[in-house]
N, C-alpha and C. Protein backbone atom coordinates (compact mmCIF):
# COMPACT_ATOMS: atom_id res chain seq x y z
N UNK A 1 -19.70 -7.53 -15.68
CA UNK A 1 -18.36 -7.67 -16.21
C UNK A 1 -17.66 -8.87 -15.59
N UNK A 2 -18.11 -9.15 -14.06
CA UNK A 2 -17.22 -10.28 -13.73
C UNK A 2 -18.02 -11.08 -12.78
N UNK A 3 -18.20 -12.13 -12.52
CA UNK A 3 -18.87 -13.21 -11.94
C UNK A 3 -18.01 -14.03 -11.37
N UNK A 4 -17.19 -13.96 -10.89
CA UNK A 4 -16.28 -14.84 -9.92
C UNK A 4 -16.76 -15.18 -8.66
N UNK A 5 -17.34 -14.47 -8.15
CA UNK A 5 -18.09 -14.90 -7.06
C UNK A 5 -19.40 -15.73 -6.97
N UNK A 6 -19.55 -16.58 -5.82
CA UNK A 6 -20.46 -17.05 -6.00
C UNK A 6 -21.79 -16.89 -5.22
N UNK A 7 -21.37 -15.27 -4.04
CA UNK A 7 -21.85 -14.73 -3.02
C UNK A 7 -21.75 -13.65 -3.16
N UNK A 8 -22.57 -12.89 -2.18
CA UNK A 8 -22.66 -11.43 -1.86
C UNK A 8 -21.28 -10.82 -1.79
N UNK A 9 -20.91 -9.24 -2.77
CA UNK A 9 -19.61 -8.76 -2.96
C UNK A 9 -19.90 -8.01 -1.49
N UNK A 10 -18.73 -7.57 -0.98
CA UNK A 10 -19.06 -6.51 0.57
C UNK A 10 -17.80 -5.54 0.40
N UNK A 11 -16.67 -5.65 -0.10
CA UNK A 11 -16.02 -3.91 -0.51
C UNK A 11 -15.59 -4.37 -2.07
N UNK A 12 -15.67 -3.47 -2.95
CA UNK A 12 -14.68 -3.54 -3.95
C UNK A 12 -13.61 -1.78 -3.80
N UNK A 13 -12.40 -2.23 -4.03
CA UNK A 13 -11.54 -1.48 -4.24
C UNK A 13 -10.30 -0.90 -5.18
N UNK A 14 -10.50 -0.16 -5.63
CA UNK A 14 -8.75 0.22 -6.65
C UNK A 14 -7.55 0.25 -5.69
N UNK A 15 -6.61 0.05 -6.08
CA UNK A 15 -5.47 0.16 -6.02
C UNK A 15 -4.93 1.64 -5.74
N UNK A 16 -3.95 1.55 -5.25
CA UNK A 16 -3.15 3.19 -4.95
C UNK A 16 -3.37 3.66 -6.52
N UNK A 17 -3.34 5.06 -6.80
CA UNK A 17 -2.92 5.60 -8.02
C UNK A 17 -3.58 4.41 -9.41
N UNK A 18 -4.19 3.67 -9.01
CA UNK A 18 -4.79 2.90 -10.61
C UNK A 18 -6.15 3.03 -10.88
N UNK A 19 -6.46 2.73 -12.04
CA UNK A 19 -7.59 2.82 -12.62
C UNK A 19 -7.96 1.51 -13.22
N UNK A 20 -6.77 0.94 -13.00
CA UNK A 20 -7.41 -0.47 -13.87
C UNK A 20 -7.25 -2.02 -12.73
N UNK A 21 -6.57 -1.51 -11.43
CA UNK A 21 -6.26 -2.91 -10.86
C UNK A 21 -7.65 -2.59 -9.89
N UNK A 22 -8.46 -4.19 -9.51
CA UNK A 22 -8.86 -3.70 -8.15
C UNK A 22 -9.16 -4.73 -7.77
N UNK A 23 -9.31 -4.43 -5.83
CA UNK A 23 -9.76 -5.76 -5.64
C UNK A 23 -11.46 -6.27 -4.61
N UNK A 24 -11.79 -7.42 -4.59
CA UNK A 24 -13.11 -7.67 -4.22
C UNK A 24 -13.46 -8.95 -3.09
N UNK A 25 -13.99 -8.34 -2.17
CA UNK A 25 -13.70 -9.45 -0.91
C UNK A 25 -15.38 -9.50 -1.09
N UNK A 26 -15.36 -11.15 -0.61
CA UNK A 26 -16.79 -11.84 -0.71
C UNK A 26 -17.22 -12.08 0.58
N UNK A 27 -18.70 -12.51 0.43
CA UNK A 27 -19.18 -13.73 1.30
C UNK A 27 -18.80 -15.02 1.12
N UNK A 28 -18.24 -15.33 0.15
CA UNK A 28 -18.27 -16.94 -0.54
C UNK A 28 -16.57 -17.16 0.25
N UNK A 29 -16.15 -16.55 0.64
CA UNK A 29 -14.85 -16.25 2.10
C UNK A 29 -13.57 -16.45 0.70
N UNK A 30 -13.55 -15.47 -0.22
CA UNK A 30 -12.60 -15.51 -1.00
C UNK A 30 -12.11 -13.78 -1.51
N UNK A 31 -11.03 -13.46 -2.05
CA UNK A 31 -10.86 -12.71 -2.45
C UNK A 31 -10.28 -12.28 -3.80
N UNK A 32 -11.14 -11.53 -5.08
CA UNK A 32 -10.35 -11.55 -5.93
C UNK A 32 -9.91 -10.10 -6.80
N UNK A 33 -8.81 -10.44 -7.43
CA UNK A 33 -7.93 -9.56 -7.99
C UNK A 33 -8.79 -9.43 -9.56
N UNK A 34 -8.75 -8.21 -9.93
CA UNK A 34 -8.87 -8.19 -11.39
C UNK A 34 -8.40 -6.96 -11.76
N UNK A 35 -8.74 -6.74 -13.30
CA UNK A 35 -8.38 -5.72 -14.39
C UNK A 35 -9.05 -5.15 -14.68
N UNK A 36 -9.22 -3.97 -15.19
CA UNK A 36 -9.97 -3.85 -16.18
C UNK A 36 -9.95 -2.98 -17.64
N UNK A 37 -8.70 -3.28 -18.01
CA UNK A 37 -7.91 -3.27 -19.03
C UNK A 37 -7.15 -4.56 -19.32
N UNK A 38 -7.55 -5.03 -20.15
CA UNK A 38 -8.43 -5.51 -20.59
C UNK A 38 -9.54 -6.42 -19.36
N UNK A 39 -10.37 -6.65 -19.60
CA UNK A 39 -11.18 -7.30 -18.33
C UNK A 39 -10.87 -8.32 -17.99
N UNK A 40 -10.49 -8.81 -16.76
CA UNK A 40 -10.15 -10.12 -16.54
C UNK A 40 -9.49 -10.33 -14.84
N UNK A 41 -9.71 -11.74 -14.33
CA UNK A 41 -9.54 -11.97 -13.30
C UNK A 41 -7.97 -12.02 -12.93
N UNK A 42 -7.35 -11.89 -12.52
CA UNK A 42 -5.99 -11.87 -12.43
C UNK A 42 -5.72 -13.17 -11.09
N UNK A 43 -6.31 -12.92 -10.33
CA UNK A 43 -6.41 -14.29 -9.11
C UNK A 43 -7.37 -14.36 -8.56
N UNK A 44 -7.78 -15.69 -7.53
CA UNK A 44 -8.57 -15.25 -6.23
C UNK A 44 -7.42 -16.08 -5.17
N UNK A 45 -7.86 -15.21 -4.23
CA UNK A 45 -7.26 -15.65 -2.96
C UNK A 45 -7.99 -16.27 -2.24
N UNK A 46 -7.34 -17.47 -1.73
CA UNK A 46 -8.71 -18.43 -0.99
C UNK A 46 -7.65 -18.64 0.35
N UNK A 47 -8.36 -18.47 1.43
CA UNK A 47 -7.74 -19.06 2.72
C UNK A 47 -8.66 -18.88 3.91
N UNK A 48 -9.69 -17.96 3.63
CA UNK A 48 -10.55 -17.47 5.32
C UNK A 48 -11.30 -18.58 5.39
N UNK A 49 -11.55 -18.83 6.00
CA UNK A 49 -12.95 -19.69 6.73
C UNK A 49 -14.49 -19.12 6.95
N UNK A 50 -14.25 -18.17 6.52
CA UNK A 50 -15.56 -17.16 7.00
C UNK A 50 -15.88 -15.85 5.70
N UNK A 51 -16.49 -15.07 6.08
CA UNK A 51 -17.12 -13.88 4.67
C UNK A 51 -15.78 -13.22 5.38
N UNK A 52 -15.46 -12.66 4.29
CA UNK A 52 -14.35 -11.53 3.81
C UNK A 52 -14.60 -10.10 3.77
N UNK A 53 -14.55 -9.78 4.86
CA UNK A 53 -15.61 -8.07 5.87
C UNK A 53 -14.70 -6.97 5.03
N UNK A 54 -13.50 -6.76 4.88
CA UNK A 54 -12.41 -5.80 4.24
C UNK A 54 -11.34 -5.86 3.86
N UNK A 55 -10.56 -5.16 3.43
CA UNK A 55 -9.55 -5.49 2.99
C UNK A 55 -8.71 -4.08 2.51
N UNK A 56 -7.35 -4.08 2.36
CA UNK A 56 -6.87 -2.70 2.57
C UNK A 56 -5.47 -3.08 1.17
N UNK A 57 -5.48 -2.10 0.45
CA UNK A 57 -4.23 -2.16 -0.66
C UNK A 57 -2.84 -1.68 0.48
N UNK A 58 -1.63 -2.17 0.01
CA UNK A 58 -0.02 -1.77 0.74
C UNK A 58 0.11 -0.65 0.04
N UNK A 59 1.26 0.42 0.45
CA UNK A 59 1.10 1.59 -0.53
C UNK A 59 1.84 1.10 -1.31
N UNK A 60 2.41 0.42 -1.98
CA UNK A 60 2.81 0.13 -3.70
C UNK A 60 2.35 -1.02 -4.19
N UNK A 61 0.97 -1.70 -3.42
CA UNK A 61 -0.09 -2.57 -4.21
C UNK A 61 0.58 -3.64 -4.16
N UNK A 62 1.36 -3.74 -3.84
CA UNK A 62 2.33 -5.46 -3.57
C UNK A 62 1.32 -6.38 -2.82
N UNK A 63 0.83 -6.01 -2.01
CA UNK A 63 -0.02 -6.98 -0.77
C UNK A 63 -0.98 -6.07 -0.67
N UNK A 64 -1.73 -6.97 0.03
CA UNK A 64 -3.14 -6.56 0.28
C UNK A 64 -3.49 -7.51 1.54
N UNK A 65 -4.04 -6.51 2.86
CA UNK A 65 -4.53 -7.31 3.78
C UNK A 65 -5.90 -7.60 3.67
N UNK A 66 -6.29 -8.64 4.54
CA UNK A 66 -7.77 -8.59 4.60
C UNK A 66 -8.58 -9.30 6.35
N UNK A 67 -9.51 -9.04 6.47
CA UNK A 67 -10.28 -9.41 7.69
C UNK A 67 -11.47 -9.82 7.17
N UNK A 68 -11.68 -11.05 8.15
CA UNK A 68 -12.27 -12.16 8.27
C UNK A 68 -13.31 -12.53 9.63
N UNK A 69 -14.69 -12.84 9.06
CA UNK A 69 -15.71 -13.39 10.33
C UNK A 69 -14.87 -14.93 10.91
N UNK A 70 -13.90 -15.51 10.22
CA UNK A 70 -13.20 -16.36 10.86
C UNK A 70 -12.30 -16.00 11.69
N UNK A 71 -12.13 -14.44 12.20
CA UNK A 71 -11.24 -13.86 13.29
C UNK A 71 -9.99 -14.11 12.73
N UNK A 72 -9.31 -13.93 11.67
CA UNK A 72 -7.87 -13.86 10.79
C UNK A 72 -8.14 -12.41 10.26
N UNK A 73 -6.71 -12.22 10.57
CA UNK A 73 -6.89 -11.01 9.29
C UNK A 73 -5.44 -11.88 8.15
N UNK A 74 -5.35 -11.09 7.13
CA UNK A 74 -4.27 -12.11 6.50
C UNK A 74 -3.62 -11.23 5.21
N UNK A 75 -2.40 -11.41 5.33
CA UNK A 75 -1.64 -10.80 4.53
C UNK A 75 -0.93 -11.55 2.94
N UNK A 76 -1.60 -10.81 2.01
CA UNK A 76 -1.07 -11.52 0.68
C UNK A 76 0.24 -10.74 -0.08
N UNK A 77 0.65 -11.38 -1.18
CA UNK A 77 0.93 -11.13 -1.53
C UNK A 77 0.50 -11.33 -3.15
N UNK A 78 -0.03 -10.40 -3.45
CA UNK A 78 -0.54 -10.03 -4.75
C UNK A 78 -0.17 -10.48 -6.21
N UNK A 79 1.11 -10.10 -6.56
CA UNK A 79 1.57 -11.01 -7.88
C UNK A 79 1.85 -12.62 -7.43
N UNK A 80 2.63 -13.06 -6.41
CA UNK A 80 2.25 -14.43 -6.24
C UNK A 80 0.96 -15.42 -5.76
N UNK A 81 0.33 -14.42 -5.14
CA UNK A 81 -1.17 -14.86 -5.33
C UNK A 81 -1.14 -15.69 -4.00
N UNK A 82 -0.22 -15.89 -3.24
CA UNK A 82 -0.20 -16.55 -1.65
C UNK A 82 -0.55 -15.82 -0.61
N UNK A 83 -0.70 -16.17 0.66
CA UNK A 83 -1.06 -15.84 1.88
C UNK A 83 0.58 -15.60 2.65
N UNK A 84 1.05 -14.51 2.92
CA UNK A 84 2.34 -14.49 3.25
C UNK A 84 2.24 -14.91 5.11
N UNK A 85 1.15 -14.31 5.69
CA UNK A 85 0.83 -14.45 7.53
C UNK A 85 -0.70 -14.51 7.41
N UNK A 86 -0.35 -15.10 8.63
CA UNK A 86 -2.06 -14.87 9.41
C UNK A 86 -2.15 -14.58 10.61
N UNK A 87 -2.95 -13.72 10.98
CA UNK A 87 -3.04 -13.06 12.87
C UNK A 87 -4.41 -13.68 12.89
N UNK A 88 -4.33 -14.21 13.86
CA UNK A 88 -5.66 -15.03 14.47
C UNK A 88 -6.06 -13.79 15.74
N UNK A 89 -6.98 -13.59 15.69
CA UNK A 89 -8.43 -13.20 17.51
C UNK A 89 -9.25 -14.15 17.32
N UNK A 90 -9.67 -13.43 18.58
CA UNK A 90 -10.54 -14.67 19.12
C UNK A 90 -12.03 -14.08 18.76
N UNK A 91 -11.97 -12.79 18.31
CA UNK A 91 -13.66 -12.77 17.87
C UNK A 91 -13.43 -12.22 16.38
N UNK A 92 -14.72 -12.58 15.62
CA UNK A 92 -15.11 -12.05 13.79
C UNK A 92 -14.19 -10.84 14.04
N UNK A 93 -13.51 -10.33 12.55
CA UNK A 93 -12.62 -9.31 12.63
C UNK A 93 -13.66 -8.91 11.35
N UNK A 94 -13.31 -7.27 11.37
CA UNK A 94 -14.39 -6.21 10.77
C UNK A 94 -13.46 -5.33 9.63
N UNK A 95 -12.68 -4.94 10.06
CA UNK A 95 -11.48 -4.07 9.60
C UNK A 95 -10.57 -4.18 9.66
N UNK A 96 -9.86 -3.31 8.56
CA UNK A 96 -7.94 -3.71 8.50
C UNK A 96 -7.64 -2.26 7.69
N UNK A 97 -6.16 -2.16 7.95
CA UNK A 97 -5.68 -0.78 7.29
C UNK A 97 -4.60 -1.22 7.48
N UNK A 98 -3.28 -1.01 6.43
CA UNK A 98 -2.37 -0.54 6.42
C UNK A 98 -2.14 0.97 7.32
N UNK A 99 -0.71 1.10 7.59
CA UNK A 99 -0.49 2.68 8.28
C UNK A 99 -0.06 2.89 7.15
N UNK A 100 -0.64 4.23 6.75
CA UNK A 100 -0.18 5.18 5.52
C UNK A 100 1.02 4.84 5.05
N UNK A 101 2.12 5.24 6.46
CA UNK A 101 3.58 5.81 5.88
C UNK A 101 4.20 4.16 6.25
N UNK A 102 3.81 2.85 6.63
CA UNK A 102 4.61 2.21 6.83
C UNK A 102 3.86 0.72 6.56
N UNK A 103 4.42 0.09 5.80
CA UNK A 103 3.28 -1.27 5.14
C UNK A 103 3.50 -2.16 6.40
N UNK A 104 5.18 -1.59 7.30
CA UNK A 104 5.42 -2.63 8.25
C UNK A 104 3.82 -3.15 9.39
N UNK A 105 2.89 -1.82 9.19
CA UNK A 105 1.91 -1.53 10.66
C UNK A 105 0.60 -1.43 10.17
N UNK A 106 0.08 -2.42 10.75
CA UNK A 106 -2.15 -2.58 10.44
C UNK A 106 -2.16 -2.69 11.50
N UNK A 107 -3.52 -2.69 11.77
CA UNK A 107 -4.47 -2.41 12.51
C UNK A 107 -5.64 -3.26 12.16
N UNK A 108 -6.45 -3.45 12.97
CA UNK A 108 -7.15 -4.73 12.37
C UNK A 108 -8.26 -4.61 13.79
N UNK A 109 -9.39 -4.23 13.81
CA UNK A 109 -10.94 -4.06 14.30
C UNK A 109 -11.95 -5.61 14.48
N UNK A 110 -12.27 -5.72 15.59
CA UNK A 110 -13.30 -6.90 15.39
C UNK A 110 -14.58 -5.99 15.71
N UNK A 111 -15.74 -7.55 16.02
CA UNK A 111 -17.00 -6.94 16.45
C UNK A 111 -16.90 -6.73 18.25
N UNK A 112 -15.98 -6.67 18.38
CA UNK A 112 -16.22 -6.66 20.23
C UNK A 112 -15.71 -5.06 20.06
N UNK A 113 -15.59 -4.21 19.39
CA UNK A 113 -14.83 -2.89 19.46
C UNK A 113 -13.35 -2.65 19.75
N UNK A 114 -12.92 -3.97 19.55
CA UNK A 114 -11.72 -3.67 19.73
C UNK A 114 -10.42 -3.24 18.63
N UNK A 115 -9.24 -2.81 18.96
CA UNK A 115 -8.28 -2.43 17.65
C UNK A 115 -7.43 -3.29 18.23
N UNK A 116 -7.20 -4.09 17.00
CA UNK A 116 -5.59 -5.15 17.28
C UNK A 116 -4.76 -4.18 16.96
């Protein structure tokens, strides 16, 4: 259905409560948005330097974080299709989450075991 990438996919995800938004973090160090009602790419997000390990929906799908083997994790914003921050470590980052009840608070995992 979609070929936007030009590398290995490593999470795809829906959206809170949808069936038709979702999104897809690469190796090719990009991330993209699509539909699938009707099918179609809606953006990609380009900014990591490195493969694109995860990525986490906000609870009302506005933003979407993501973590990076370039040690960023990075916060978008979804309908404008920009990079709103970036948190730099100093080692490959693995994971990211929003906190349930508060979009203000992530969390963000590298390969050394640590939790930012």
């Amino acid at each position: 259905i979609f070929d936007q990438h030009s590398k290995g996919v490593r999470i795809v995800k829906f959206a809170h409560n949808s069936c038709t938004l979702l999104a897809c973090c690469s190796e090719d160090f990009t991330i993209s948005l699509c539909h699938l009602d009707p099918y179609s790419v809606q953006t990609i997000l380009e900014g990591h330097r490195g493969i694109v390990r995860d990525l986490d929906w906000s609870i009302d799908n506005s933003m979407l974080l993501s973590a990076a083997e370039d040690g960023t994790a990075r916060l978008w914003h979804c309908d404008q299709g920009v990079c709103l921050r970036v948190i730099s470590s100093s080692h490959p980052l693995t994971s990211v989450r929003f906190q349930p009840g508060n979009n203000n608070v992530c969390v963000a995992g590298d390969d050394e075991g640590v939790l930012r």
